[in-house]
Protein backbone atom coordinates (compact mmCIF):
# COMPACT_ATOMS: atom_id res chain seq x y z
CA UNK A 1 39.96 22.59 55.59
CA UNK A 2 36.61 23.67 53.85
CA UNK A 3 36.27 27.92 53.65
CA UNK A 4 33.63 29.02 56.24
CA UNK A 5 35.18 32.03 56.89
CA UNK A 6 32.34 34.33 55.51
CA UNK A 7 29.16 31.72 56.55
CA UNK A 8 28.74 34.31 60.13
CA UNK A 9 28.88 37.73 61.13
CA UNK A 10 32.04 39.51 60.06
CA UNK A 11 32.45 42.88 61.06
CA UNK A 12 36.20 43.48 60.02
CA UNK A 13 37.48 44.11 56.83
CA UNK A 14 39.30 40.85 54.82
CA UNK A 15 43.03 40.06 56.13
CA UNK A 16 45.65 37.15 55.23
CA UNK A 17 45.03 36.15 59.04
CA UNK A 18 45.52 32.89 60.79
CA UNK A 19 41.14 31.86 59.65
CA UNK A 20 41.81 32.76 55.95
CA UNK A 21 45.22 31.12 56.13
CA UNK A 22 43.81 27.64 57.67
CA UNK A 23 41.53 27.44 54.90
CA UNK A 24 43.40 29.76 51.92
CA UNK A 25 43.71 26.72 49.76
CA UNK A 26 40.14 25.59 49.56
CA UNK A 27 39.27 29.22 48.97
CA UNK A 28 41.40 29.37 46.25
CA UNK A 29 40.25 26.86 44.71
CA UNK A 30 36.34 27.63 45.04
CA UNK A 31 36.62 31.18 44.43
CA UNK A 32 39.56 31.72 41.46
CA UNK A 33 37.81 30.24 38.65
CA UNK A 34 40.18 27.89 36.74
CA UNK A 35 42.91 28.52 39.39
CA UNK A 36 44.65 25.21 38.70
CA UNK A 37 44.77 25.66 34.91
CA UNK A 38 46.44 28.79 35.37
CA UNK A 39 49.09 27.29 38.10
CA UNK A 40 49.64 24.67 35.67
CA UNK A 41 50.28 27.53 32.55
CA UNK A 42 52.66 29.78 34.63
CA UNK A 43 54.94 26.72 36.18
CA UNK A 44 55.21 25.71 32.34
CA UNK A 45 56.17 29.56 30.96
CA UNK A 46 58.65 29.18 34.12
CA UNK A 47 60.02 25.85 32.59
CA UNK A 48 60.21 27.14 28.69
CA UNK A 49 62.01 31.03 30.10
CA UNK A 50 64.57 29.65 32.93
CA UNK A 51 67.85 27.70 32.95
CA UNK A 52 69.83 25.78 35.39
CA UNK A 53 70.40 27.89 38.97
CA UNK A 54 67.91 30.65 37.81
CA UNK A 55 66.18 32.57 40.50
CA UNK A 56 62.18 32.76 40.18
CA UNK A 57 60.60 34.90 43.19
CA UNK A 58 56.70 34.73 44.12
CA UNK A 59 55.17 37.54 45.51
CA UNK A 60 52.27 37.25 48.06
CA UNK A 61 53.40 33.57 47.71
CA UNK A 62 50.38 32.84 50.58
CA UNK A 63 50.73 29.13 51.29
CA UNK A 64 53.13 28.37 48.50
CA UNK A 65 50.83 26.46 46.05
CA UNK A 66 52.48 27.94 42.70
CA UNK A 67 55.98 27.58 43.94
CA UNK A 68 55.01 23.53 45.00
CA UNK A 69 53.70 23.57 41.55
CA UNK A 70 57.24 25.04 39.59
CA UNK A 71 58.87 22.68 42.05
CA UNK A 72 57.35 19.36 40.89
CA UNK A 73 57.16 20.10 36.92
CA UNK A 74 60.56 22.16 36.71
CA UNK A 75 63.27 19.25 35.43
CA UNK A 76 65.94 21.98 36.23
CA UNK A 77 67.14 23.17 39.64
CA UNK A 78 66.07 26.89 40.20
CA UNK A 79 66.25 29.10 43.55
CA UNK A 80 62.25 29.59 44.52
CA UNK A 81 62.10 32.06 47.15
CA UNK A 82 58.43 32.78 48.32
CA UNK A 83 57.78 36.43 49.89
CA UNK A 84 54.84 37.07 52.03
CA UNK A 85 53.95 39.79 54.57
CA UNK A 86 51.56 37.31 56.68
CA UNK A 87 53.10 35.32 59.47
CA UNK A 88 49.99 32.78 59.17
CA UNK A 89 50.18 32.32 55.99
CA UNK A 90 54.30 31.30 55.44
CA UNK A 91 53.92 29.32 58.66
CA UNK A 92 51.34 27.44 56.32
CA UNK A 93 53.80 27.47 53.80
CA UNK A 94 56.77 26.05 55.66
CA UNK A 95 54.94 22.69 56.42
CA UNK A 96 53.43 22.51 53.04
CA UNK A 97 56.77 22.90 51.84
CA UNK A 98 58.72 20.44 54.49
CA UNK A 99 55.72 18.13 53.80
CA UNK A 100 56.70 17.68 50.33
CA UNK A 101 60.56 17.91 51.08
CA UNK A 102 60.74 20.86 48.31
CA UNK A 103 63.49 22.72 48.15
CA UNK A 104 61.75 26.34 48.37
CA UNK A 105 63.31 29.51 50.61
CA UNK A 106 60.27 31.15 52.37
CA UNK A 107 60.36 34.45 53.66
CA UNK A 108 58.02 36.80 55.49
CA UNK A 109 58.97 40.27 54.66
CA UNK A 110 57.08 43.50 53.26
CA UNK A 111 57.76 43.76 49.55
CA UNK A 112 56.71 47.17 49.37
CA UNK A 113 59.20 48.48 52.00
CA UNK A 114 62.19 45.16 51.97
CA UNK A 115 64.49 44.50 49.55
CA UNK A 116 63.30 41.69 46.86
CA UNK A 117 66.15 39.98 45.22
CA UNK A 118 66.83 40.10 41.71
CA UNK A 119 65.52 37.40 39.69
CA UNK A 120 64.84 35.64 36.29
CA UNK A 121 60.92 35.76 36.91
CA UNK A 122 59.06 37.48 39.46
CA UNK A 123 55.46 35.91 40.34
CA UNK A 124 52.72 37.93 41.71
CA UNK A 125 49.20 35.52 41.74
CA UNK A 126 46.22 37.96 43.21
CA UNK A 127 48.48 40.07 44.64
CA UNK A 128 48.72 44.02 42.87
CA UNK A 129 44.98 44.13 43.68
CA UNK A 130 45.36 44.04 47.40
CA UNK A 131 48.21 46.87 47.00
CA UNK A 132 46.82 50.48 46.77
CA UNK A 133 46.57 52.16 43.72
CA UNK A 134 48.63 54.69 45.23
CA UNK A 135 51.71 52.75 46.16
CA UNK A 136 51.37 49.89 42.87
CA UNK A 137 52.84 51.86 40.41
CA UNK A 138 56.13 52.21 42.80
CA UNK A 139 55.94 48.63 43.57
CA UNK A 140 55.60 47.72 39.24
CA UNK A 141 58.73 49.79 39.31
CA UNK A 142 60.77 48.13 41.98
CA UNK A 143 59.64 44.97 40.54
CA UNK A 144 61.08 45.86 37.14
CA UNK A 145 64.30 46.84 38.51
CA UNK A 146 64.16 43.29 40.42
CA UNK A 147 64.51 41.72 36.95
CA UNK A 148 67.52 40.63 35.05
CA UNK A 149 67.43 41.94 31.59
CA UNK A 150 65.02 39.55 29.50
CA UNK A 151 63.20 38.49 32.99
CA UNK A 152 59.43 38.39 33.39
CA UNK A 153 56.90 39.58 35.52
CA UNK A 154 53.98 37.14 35.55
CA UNK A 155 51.08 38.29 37.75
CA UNK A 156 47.52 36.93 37.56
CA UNK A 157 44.79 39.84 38.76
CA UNK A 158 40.84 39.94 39.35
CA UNK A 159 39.82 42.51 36.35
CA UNK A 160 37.34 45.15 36.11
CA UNK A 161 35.44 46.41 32.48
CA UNK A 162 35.00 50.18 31.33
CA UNK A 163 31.61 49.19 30.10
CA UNK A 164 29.31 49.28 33.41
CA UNK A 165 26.44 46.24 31.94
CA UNK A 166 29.41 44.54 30.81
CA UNK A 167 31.05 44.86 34.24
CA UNK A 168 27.79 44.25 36.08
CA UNK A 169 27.05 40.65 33.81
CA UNK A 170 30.57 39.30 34.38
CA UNK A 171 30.49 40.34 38.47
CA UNK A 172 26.96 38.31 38.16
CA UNK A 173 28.94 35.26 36.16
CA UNK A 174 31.79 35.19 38.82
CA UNK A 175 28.67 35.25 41.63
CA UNK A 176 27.39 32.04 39.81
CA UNK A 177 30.57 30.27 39.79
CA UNK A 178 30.93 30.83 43.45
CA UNK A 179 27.30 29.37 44.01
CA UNK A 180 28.16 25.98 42.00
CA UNK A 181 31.62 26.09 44.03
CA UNK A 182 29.15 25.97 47.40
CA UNK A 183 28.80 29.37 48.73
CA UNK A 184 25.83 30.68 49.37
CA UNK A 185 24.25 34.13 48.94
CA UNK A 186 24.95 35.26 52.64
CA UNK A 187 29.11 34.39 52.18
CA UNK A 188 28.94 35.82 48.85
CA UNK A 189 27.65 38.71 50.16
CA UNK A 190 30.00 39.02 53.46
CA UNK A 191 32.69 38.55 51.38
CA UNK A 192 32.07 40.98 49.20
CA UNK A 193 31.38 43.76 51.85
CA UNK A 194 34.88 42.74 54.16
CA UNK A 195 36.77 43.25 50.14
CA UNK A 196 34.96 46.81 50.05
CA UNK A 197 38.16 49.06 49.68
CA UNK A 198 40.77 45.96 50.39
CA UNK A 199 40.65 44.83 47.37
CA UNK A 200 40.87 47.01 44.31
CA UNK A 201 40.86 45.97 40.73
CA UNK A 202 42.18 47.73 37.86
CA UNK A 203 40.65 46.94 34.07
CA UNK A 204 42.80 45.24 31.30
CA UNK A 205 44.26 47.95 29.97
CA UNK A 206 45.01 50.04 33.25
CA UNK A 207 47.37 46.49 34.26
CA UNK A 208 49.42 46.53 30.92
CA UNK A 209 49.38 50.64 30.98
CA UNK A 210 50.94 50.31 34.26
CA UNK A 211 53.42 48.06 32.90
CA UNK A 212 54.14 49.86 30.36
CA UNK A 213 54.52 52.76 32.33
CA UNK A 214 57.83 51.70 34.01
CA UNK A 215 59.53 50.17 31.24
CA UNK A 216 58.18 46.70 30.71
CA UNK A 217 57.70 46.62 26.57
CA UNK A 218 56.17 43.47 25.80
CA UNK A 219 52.93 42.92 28.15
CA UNK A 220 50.24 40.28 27.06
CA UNK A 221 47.37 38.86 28.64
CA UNK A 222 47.73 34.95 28.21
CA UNK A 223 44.63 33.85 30.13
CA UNK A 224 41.19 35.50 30.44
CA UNK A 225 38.10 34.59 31.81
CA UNK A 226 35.26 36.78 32.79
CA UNK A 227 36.81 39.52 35.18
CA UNK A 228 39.99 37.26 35.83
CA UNK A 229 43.28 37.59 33.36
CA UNK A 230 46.51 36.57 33.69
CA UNK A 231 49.42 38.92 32.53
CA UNK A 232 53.14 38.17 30.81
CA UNK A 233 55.71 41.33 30.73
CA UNK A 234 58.87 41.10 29.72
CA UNK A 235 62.34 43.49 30.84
């Protein structure tokens, strides 16, 4: 389905609810600039740092896109478990998944609060930047500890820049790449106010500090573009 969501009046602030879900992978696509390259780089760092039977969790796994992706390149046979805390959005998942008869565990569960088992790789695509500031760091941690030793944390996160014209000329980049995607100034806009406080970026170097900070010693940004990077720690 094609992502109206924001093209009327919106007076509640963004949520992972049953309208973003039924059109999540549309506005994915149109509003994560090179979102499909990057899929296609993180399924292959999954293929060259796993073996046979290894367990590779995705984190705000929404309608299951990147594990669908691991799933079809991977030659070996890993456990993908998906973890999301929206109902609408695994119920997307499951038929997705049962649609392409993947073998992929889905699970709706709070990651902050539940239990997330311990894997090779943990995945988390968009997903620190919806957590707050106050509560990521703990959540970095628990991921960390959710590792084996040698394991990775991937995660992929909108970016902010120190310098304010900097920061002001890439927001005004990422607004033109929306507009040649199809949205227009009005769902720009709306979109923008309902992420006012919802979503909350940190800059380069706050993500790998924060890595860092819990014990994570190799962290490197493998992707970039504009305010968009994509991150690599190792345990």
């Amino acid at each position: 389905m094609i992502d109206k969501v924001f093209n009327k009046e919106i007076e509640k602030q963004f949520e992972f609810d049953e309208e973003v879900a039924s059109v999540f992978d549309d506005m994915l696509d149109r509003s994560v600039p090179f979102y499909r390259d990057v899929l296609s780089l993180v399924s292959t760092l999954v293929e060259k740092n796993t073996k046979e039977g290894d367990r590779v969790c995705d984190l705000g796994c929404s309608t299951a896109t990147t594990l669908l992706e691991i799933f079809s390149k991977n030659s070996k046979k890993l456990e993908l478990i998906g973890i999301d805390n929206s109902s609408a959005m695994i119920k997307r998942a499951k038929r997705k998944v049962a649609a392409f008869g993947a073998d992929i565990k889905l699970f709706q569960a709070d990651f902050i609060k539940d239990e997330i088992p311990l894997s090779k790789i943990i995945i988390a695509n968009y997903t620190l930047q919806f957590v707050r500031p106050a509560k990521r760091e703990e959540l970095v941690k628990k991921l960390y500890n959710s590792l084996e030793k040698g394991g990775f944390f991937i995660f992929n996160e909108k970016i902010i820049y120190e310098d304010k014209k900097l920061n002001k000329q890439m927001i005004d980049i990422y607004y033109d790449f929306k507009k040649q995607k199809g949205y227009s100034e009005y769902e720009i806009a709306k979109k923008r106010e309902a992420l006012e406080n919802v979503l909350i970026p940190y800059s380069d170097e706050e993500n790998i500090s924060l890595a860092k900070s819990v014990g994570f010693k190799n962290v490197n940004i493998i992707f970039k573009w504009a305010n968009f990077a994509c991150f690599i720690a190792q345990k």
